[in-house]
Protein backbone atom coordinates (compact mmCIF):
# COMPACT_ATOMS: atom_id res chain seq x y z
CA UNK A 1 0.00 0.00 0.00
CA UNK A 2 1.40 2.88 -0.82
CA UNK A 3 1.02 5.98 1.72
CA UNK A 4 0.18 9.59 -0.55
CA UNK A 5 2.90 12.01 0.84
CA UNK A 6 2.20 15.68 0.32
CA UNK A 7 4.60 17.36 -2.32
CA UNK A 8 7.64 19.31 -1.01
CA UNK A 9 8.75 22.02 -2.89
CA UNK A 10 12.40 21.66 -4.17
CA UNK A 11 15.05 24.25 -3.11
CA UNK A 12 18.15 25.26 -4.29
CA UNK A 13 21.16 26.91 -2.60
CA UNK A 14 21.82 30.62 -3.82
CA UNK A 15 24.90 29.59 -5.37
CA UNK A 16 22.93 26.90 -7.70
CA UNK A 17 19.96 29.24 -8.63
CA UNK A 18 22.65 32.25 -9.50
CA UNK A 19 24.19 29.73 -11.94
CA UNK A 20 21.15 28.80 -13.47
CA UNK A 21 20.41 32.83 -14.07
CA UNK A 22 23.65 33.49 -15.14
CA UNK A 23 24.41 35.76 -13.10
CA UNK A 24 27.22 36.62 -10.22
CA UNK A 25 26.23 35.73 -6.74
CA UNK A 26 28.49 38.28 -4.95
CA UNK A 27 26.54 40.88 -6.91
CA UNK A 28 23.13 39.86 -5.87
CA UNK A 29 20.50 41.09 -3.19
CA UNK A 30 21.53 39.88 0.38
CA UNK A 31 18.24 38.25 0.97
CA UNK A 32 18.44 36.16 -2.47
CA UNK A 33 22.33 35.58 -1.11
CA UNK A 34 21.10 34.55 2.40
CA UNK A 35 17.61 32.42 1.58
CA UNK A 36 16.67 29.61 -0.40
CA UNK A 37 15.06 29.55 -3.55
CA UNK A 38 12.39 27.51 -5.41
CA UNK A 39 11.93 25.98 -8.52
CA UNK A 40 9.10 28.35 -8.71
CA UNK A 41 10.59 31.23 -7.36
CA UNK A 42 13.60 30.68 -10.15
CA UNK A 43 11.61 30.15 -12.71
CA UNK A 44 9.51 33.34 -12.14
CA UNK A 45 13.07 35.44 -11.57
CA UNK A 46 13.59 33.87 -15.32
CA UNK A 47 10.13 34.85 -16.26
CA UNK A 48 9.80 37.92 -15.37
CA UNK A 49 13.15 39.33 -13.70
CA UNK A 50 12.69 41.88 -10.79
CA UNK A 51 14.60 45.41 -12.17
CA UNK A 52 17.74 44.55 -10.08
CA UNK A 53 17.92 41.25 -12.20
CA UNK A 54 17.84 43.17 -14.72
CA UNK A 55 20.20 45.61 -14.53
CA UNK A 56 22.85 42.42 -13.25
CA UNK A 57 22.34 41.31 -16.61
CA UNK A 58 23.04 44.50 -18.14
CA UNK A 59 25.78 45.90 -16.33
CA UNK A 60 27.26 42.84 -14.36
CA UNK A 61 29.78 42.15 -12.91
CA UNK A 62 29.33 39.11 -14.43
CA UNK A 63 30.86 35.29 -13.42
CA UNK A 64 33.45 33.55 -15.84
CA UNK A 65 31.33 31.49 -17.69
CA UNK A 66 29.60 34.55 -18.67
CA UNK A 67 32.76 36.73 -19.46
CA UNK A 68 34.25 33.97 -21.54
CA UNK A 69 31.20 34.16 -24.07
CA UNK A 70 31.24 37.50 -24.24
CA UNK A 71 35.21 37.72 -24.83
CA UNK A 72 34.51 34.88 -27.43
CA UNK A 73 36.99 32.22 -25.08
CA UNK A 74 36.91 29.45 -22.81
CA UNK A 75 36.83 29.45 -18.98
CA UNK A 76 40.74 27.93 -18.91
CA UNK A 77 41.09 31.04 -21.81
CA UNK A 78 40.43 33.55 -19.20
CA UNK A 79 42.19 31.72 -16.60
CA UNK A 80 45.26 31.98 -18.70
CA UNK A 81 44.63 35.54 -19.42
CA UNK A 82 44.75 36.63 -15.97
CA UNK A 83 41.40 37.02 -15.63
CA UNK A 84 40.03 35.12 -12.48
CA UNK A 85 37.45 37.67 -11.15
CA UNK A 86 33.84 38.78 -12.38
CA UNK A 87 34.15 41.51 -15.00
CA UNK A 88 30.99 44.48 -15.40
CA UNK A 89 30.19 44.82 -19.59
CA UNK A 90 32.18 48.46 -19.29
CA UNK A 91 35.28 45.95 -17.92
CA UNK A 92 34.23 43.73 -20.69
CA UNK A 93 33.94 46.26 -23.91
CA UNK A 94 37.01 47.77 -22.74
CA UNK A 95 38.97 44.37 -23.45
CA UNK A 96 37.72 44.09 -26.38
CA UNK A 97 38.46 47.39 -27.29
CA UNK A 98 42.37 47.11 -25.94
CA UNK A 99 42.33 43.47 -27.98
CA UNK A 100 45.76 42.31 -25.67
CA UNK A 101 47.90 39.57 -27.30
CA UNK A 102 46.62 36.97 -24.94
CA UNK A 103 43.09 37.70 -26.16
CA UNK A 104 43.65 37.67 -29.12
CA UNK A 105 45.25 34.07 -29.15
CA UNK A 106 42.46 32.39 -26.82
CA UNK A 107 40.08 33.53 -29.72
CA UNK A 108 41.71 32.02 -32.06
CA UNK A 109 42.22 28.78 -29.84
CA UNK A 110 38.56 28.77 -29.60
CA UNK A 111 37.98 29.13 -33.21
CA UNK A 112 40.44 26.06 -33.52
CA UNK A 113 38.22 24.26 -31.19
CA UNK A 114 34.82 25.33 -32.85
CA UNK A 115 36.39 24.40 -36.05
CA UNK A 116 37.50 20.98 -35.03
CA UNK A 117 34.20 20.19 -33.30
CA UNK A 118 32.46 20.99 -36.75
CA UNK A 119 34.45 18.89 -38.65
CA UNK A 120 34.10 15.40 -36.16
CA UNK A 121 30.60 16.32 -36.47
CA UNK A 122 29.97 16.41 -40.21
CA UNK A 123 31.99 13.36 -40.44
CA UNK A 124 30.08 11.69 -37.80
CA UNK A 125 26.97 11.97 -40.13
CA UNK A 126 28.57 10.24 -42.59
């Protein structure tokens, strides 16, 4: 027999629920930083963001994984760079604008990579 539990509502850690919004944790409301958060409650914040979501987005700072796409390079890309902190979009368009040596050879790594990747594919349909 089996006994009919009521539902709990699942929770994620800050930490977890920043990552999924892409956005950096240290840069976030102290009671989003402090609570827990629902699938609910993160899928609304996705839905429709509250205006300091918003502007996170916008402005930043924003974490690695997000820098690297912007800068067109991988996590390890940055890493190599020098770049181990969160970076705001003026931080951001000011690399790009500057264009330093090291950047300029992680993009092309990661063109490499993209390129490769392409290739196994196609010939993986074959």
């Amino acid at each position: 027999m089996t006994s009919l539990k009521p539902k709990t509502t699942q929770t994620m850690k800050p930490a977890t629920a920043a990552k999924k919004l892409g956005v950096y944790l240290g840069a976030t409301p102290a009671e989003f930083q402090e609570g827990v958060v629902s699938r609910e409650e993160l899928q609304t914040l996705q839905t429709d963001p509250p205006e300091w979501l918003v502007e996170l987005r916008r402005n930043g700072p924003h974490p690695r994984p997000v820098v690297a796409t912007k800068l067109g390079v991988s996590i390890s890309g940055l890493a190599r760079g020098g770049v181990t902190d969160a970076l705001t979009t003026e931080e951001i368009d000011a690399l790009k604008a500057e264009n330093p040596l090291w950047l300029q050879h992680e993009r092309a790594t990661q063109a490499e990579v993209r390129k490769e990747a392409l290739r196994l594919k196609e010939k993986s349909k074959k």
